[in-house]
N, C-alpha and C. Protein backbone atom coordinates (compact mmCIF):
# COMPACT_ATOMS: atom_id res chain seq x y z
N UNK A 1 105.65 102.63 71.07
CA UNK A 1 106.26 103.88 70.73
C UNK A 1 105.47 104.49 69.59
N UNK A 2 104.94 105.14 69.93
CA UNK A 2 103.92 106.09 69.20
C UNK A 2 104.56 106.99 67.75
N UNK A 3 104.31 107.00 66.77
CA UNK A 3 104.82 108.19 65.81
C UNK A 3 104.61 109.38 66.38
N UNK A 4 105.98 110.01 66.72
CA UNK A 4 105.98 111.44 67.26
C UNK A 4 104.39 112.91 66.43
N UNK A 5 104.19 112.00 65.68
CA UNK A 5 103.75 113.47 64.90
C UNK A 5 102.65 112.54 64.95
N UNK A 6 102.08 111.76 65.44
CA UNK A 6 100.74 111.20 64.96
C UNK A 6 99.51 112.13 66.22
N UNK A 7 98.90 112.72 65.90
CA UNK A 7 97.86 113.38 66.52
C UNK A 7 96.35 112.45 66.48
N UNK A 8 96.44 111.50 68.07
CA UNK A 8 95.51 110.71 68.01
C UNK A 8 93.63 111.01 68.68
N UNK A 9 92.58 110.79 67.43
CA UNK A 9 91.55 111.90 67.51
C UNK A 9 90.57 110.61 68.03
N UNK A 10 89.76 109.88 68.01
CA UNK A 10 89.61 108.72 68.42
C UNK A 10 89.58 107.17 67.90
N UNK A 11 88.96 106.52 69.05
CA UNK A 11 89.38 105.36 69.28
C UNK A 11 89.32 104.52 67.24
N UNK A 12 90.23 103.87 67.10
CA UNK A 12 89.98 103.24 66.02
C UNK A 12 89.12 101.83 66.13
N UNK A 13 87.90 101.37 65.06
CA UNK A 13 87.02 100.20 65.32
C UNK A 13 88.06 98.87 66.35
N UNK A 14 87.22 98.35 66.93
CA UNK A 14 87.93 97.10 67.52
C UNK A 14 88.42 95.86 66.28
N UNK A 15 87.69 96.32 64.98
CA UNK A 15 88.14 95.04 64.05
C UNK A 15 89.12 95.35 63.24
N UNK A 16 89.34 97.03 63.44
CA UNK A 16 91.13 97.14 62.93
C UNK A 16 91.64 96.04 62.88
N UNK A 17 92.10 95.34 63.59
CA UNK A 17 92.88 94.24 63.64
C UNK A 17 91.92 92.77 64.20
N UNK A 18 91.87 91.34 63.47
CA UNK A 18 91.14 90.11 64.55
C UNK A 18 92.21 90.38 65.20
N UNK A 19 92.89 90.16 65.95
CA UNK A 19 93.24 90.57 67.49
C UNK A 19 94.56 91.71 67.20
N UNK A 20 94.26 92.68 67.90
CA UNK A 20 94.95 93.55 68.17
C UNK A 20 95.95 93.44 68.67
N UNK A 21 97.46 93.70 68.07
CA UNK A 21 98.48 93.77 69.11
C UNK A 21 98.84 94.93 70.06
N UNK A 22 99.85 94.38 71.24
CA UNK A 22 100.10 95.65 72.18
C UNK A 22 100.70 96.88 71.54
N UNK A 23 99.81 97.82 72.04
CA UNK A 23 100.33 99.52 70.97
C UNK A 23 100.69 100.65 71.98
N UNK A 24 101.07 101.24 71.05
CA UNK A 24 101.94 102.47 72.07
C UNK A 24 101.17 103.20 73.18
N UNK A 25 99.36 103.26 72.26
CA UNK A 25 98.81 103.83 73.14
C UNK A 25 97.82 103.43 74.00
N UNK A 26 97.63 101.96 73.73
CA UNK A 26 96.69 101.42 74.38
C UNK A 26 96.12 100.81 73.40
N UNK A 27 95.51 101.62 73.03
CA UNK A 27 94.11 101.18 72.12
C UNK A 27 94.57 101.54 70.81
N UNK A 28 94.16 101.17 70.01
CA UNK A 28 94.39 101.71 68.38
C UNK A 28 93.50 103.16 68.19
N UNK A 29 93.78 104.26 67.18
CA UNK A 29 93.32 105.73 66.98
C UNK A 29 93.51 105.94 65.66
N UNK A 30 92.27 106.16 65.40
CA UNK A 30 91.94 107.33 64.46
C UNK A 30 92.75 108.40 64.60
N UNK A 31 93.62 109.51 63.62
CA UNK A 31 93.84 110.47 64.22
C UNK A 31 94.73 111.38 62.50
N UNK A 32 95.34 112.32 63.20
CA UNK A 32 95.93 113.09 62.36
C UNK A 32 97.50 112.85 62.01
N UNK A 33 98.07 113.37 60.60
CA UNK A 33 99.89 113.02 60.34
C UNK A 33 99.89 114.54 60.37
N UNK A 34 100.77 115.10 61.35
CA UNK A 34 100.92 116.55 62.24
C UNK A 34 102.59 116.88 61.70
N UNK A 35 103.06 115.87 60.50
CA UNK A 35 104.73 116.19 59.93
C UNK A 35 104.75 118.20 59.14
N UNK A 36 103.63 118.32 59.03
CA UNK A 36 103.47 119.86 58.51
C UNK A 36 102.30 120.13 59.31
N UNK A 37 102.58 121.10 60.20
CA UNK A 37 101.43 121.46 61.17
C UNK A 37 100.21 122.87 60.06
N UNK A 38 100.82 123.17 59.39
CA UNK A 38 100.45 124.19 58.16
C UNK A 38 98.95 122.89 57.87
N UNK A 39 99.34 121.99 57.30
CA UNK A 39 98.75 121.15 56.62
C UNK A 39 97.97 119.62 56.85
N UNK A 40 97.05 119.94 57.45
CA UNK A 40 96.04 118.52 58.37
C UNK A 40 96.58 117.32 56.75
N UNK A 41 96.49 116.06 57.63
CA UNK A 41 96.57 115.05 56.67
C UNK A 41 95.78 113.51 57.12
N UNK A 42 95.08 113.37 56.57
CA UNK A 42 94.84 111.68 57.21
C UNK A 42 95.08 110.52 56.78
N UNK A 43 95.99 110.26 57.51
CA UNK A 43 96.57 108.49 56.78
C UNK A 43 95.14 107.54 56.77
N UNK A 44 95.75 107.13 55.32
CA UNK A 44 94.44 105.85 55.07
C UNK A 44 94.76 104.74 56.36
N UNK A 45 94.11 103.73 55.85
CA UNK A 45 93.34 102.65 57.58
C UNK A 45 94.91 101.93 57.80
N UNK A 46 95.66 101.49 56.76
CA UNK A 46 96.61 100.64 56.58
C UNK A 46 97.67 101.43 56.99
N UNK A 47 97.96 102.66 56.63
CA UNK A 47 99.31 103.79 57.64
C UNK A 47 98.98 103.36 58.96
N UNK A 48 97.22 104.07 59.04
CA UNK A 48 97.10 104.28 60.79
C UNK A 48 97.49 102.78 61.31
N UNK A 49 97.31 101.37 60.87
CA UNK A 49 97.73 100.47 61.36
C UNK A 49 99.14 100.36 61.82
N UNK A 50 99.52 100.50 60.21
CA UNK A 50 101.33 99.98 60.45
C UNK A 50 102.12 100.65 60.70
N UNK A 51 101.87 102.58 60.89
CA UNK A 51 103.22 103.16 61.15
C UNK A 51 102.41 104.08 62.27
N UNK A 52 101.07 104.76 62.45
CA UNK A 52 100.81 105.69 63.02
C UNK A 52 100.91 105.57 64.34
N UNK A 53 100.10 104.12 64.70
CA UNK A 53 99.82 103.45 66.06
C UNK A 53 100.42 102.53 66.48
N UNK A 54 101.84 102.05 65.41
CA UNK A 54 102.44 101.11 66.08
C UNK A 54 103.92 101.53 66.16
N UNK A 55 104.19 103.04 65.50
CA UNK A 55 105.65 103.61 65.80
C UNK A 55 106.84 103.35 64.58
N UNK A 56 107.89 103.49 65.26
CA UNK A 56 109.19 103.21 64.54
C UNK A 56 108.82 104.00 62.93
N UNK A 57 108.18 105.17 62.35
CA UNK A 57 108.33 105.20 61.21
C UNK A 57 109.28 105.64 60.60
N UNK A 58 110.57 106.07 61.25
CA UNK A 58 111.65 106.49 60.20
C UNK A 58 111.80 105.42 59.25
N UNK A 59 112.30 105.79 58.08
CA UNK A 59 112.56 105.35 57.00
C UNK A 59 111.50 104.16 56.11
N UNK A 60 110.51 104.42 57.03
CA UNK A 60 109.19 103.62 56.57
C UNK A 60 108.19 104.55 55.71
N UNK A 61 107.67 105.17 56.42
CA UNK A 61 106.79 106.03 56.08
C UNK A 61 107.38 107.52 55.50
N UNK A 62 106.68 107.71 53.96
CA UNK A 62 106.77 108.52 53.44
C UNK A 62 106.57 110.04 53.59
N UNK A 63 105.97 110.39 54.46
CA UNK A 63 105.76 111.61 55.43
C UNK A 63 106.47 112.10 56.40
N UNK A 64 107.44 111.16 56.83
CA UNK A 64 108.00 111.08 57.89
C UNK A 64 109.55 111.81 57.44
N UNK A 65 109.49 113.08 58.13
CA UNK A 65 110.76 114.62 57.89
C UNK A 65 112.19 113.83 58.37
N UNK A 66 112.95 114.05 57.67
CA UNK A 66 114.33 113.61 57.29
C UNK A 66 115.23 114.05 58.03
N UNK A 67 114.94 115.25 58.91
CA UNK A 67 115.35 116.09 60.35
C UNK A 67 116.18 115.17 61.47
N UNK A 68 117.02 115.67 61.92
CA UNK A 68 117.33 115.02 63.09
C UNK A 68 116.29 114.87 64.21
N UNK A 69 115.03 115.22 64.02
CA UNK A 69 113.73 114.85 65.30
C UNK A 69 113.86 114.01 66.10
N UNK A 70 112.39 113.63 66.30
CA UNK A 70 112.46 112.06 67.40
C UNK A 70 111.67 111.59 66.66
N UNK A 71 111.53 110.19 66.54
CA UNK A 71 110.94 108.99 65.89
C UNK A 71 110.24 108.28 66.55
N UNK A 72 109.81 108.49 67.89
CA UNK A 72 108.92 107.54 69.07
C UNK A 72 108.78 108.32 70.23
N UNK A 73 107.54 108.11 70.77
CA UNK A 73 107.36 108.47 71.96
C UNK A 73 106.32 107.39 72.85
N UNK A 74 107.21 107.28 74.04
CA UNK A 74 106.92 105.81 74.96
C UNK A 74 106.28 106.37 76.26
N UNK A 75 105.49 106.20 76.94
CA UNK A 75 104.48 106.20 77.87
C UNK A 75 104.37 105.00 78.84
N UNK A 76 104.12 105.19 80.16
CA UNK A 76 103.86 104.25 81.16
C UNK A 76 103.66 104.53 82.08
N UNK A 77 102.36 104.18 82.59
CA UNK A 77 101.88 104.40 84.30
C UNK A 77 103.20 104.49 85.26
N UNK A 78 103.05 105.15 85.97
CA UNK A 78 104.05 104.87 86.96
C UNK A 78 103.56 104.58 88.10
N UNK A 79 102.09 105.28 88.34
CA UNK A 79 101.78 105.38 89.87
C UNK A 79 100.40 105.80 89.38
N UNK A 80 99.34 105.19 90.13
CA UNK A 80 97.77 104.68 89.99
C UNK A 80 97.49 104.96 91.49
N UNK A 81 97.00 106.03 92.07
CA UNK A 81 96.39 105.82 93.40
C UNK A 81 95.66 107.37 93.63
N UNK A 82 94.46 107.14 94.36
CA UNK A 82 93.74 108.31 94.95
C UNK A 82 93.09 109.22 93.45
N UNK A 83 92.73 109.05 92.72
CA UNK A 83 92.36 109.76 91.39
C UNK A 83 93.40 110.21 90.63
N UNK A 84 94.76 110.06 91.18
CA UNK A 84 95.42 110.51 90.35
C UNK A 84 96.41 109.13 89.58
N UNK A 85 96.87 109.70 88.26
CA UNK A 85 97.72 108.56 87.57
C UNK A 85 99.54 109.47 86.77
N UNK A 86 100.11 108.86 87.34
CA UNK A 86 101.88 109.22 87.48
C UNK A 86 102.06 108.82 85.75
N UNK A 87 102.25 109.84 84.81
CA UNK A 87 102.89 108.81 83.51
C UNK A 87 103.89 109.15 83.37
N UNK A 88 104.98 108.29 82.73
CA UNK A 88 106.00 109.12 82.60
C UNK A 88 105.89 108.92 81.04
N UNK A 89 106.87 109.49 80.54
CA UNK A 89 107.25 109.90 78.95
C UNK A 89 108.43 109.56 78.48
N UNK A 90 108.77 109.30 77.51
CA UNK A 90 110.09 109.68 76.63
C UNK A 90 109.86 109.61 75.25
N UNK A 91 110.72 110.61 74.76
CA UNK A 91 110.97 110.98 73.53
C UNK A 91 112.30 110.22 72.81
N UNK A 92 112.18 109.75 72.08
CA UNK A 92 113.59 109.09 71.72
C UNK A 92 113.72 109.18 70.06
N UNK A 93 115.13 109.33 69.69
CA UNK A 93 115.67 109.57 68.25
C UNK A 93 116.53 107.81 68.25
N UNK A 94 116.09 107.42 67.35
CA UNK A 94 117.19 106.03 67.05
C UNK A 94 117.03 105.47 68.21
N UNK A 95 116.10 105.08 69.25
CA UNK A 95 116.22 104.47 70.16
C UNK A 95 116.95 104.98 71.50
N UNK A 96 117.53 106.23 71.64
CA UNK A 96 117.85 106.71 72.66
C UNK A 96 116.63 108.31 72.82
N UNK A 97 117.22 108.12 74.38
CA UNK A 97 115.99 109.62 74.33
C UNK A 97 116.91 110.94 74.25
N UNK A 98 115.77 111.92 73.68
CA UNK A 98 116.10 112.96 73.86
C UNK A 98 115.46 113.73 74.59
N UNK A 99 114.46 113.14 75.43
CA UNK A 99 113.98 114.29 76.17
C UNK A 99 112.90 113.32 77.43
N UNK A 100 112.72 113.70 78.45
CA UNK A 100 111.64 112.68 79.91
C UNK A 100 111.28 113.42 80.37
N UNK A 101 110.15 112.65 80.94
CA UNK A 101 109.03 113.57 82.25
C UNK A 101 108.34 112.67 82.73
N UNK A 102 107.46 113.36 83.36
CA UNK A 102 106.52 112.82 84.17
C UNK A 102 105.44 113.40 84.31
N UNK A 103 104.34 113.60 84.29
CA UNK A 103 103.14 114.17 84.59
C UNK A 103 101.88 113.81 84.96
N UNK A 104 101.19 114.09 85.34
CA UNK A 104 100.15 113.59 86.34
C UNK A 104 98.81 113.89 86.30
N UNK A 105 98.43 113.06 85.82
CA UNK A 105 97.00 113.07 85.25
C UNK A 105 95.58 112.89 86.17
N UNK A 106 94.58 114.05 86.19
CA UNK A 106 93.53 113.90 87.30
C UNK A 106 92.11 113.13 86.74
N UNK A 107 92.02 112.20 87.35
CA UNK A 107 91.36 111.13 86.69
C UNK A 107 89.81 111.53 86.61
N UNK A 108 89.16 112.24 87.99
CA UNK A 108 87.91 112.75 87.86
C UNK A 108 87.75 113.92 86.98
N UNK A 109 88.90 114.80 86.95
CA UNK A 109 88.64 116.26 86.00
C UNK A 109 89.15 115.87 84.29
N UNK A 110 89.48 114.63 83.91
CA UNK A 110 89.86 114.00 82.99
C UNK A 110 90.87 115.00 82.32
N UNK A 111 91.35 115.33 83.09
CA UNK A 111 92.74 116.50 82.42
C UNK A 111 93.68 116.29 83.18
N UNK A 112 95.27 117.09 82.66
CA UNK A 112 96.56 117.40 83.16
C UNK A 112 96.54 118.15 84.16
N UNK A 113 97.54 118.16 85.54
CA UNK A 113 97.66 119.11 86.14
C UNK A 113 98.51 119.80 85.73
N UNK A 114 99.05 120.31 84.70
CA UNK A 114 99.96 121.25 84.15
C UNK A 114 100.00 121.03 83.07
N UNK A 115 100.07 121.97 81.96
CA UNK A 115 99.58 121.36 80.36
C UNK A 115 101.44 121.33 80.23
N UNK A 116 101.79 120.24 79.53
CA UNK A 116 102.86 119.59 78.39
C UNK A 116 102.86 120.73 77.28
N UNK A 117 104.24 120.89 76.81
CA UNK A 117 105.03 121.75 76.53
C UNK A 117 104.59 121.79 75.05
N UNK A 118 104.15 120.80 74.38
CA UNK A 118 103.10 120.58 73.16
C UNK A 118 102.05 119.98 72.90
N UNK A 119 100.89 120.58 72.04
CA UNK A 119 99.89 119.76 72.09
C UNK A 119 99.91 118.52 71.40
N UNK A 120 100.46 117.85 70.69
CA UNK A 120 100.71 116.54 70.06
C UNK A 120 101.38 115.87 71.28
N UNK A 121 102.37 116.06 72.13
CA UNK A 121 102.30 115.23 73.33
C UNK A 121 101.57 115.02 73.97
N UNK A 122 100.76 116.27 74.43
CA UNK A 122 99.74 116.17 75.85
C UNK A 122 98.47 114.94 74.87
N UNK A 123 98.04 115.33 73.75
CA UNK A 123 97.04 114.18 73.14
C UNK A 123 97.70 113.01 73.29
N UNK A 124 99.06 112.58 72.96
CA UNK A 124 98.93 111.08 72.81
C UNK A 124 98.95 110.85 74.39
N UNK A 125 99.49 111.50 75.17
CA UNK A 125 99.53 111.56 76.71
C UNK A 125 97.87 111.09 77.35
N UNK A 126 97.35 111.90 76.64
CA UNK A 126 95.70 111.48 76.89
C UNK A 126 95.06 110.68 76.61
N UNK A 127 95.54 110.39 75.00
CA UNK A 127 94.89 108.87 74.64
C UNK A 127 95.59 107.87 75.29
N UNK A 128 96.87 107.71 76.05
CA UNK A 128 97.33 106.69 76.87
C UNK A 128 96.45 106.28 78.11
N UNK A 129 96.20 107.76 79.04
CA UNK A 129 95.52 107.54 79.86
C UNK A 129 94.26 107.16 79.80
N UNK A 130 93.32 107.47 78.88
CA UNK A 130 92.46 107.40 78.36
C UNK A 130 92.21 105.63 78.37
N UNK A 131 92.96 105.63 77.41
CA UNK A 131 93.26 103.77 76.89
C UNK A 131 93.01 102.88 78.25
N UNK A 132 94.22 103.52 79.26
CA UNK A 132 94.83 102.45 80.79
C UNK A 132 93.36 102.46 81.53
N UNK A 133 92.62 103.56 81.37
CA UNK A 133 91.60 103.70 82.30
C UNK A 133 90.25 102.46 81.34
N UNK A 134 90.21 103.03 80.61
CA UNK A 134 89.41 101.99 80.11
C UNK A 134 89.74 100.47 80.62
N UNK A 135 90.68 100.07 80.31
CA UNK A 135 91.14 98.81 79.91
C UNK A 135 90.99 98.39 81.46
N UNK A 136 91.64 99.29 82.89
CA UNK A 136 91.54 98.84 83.91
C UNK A 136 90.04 98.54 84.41
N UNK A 137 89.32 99.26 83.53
CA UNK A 137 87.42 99.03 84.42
C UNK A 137 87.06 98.13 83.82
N UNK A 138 87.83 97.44 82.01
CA UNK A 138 87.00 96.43 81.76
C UNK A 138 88.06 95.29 81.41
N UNK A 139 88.58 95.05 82.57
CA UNK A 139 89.85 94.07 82.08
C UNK A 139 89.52 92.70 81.28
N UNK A 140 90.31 92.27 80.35
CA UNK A 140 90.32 91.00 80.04
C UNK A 140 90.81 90.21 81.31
N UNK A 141 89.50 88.49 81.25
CA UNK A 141 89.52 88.11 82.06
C UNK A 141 90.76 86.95 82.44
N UNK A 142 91.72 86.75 80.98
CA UNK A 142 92.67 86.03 81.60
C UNK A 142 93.72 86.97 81.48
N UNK A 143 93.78 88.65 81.36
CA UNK A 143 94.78 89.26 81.19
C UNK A 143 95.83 89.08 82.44
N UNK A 144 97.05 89.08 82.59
CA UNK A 144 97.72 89.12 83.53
C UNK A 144 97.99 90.58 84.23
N UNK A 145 97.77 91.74 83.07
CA UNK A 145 98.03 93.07 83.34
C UNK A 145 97.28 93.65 82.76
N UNK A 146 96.29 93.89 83.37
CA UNK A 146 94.98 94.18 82.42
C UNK A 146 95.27 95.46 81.32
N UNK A 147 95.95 96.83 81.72
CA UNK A 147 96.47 97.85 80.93
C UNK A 147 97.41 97.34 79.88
N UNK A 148 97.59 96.01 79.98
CA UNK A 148 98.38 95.78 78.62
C UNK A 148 97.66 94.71 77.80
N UNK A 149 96.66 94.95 77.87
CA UNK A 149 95.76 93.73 76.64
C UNK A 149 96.40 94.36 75.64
């Protein structure tokens, strides 16, 4: 579950972490704190670890707006076939959602077939797909599910 406001720009080093745990978006990111869109911000290496790319930051992170918002956003293949890839979405406040979809990503034109209703979704939307596609061409070899190393 991704920090709703984290705007992910790229891939973060592989030694972020000696072994990386499973993350919202795949892969770990470099990226932007989007809590004042007025005002670009970049969390040092240790945010982007513990709250940007791994979620849950209400009441963690100091940036993080006091608003009734959403606090996570969750992603998952649904459907992998013919160039195209099915993700679905949710938005969730406290662990319930407030908002789902689905959208469908064209794997050769490396874009959306319909742009998402914001650009901080459609990016982490991209760095998901982004992530699954990678991970599926170079799977780990005892992975059981290779998109979830």
């Amino acid at each position: 579950m991704a920090c709703p406001y984290f705007y992910p720009v790229e891939r973060f080093s592989d030694q972020a972490w000696p072994r990386a745990p499973r993350l919202p978006l795949g892969d770990p990111y470099l990226g932007l704190c989007c809590v004042d869109p007025l005002r670009e911000h970049r969390p040092d290496e240790e945010t982007l670890r513990e709250l940007c790319n791994r979620g849950y930051p209400r009441n963690r992170c100091p940036r993080f707006p006091p608003s009734d918002g959403p606090d996570m956003v969750r992603f998952a293949v649904t459907r992998d076939s013919e160039g195209l890839l099915r993700i679905s979405y949710v938005i969730e406040k406290n662990g319930s959602p407030m908002e789902h979809g689905e959208i469908e990503y064209e794997v050769a034109a490396r874009r959306f077939r319909a742009n998402l209703a914001g650009g901080m979704l459609e990016r982490q939307a991209q760095a998901y797909a982004e992530s699954y596609l990678r991970r599926k061409a170079e799977p780990q070899e005892d992975a059981r599910h290779p998109h979830r190393r």
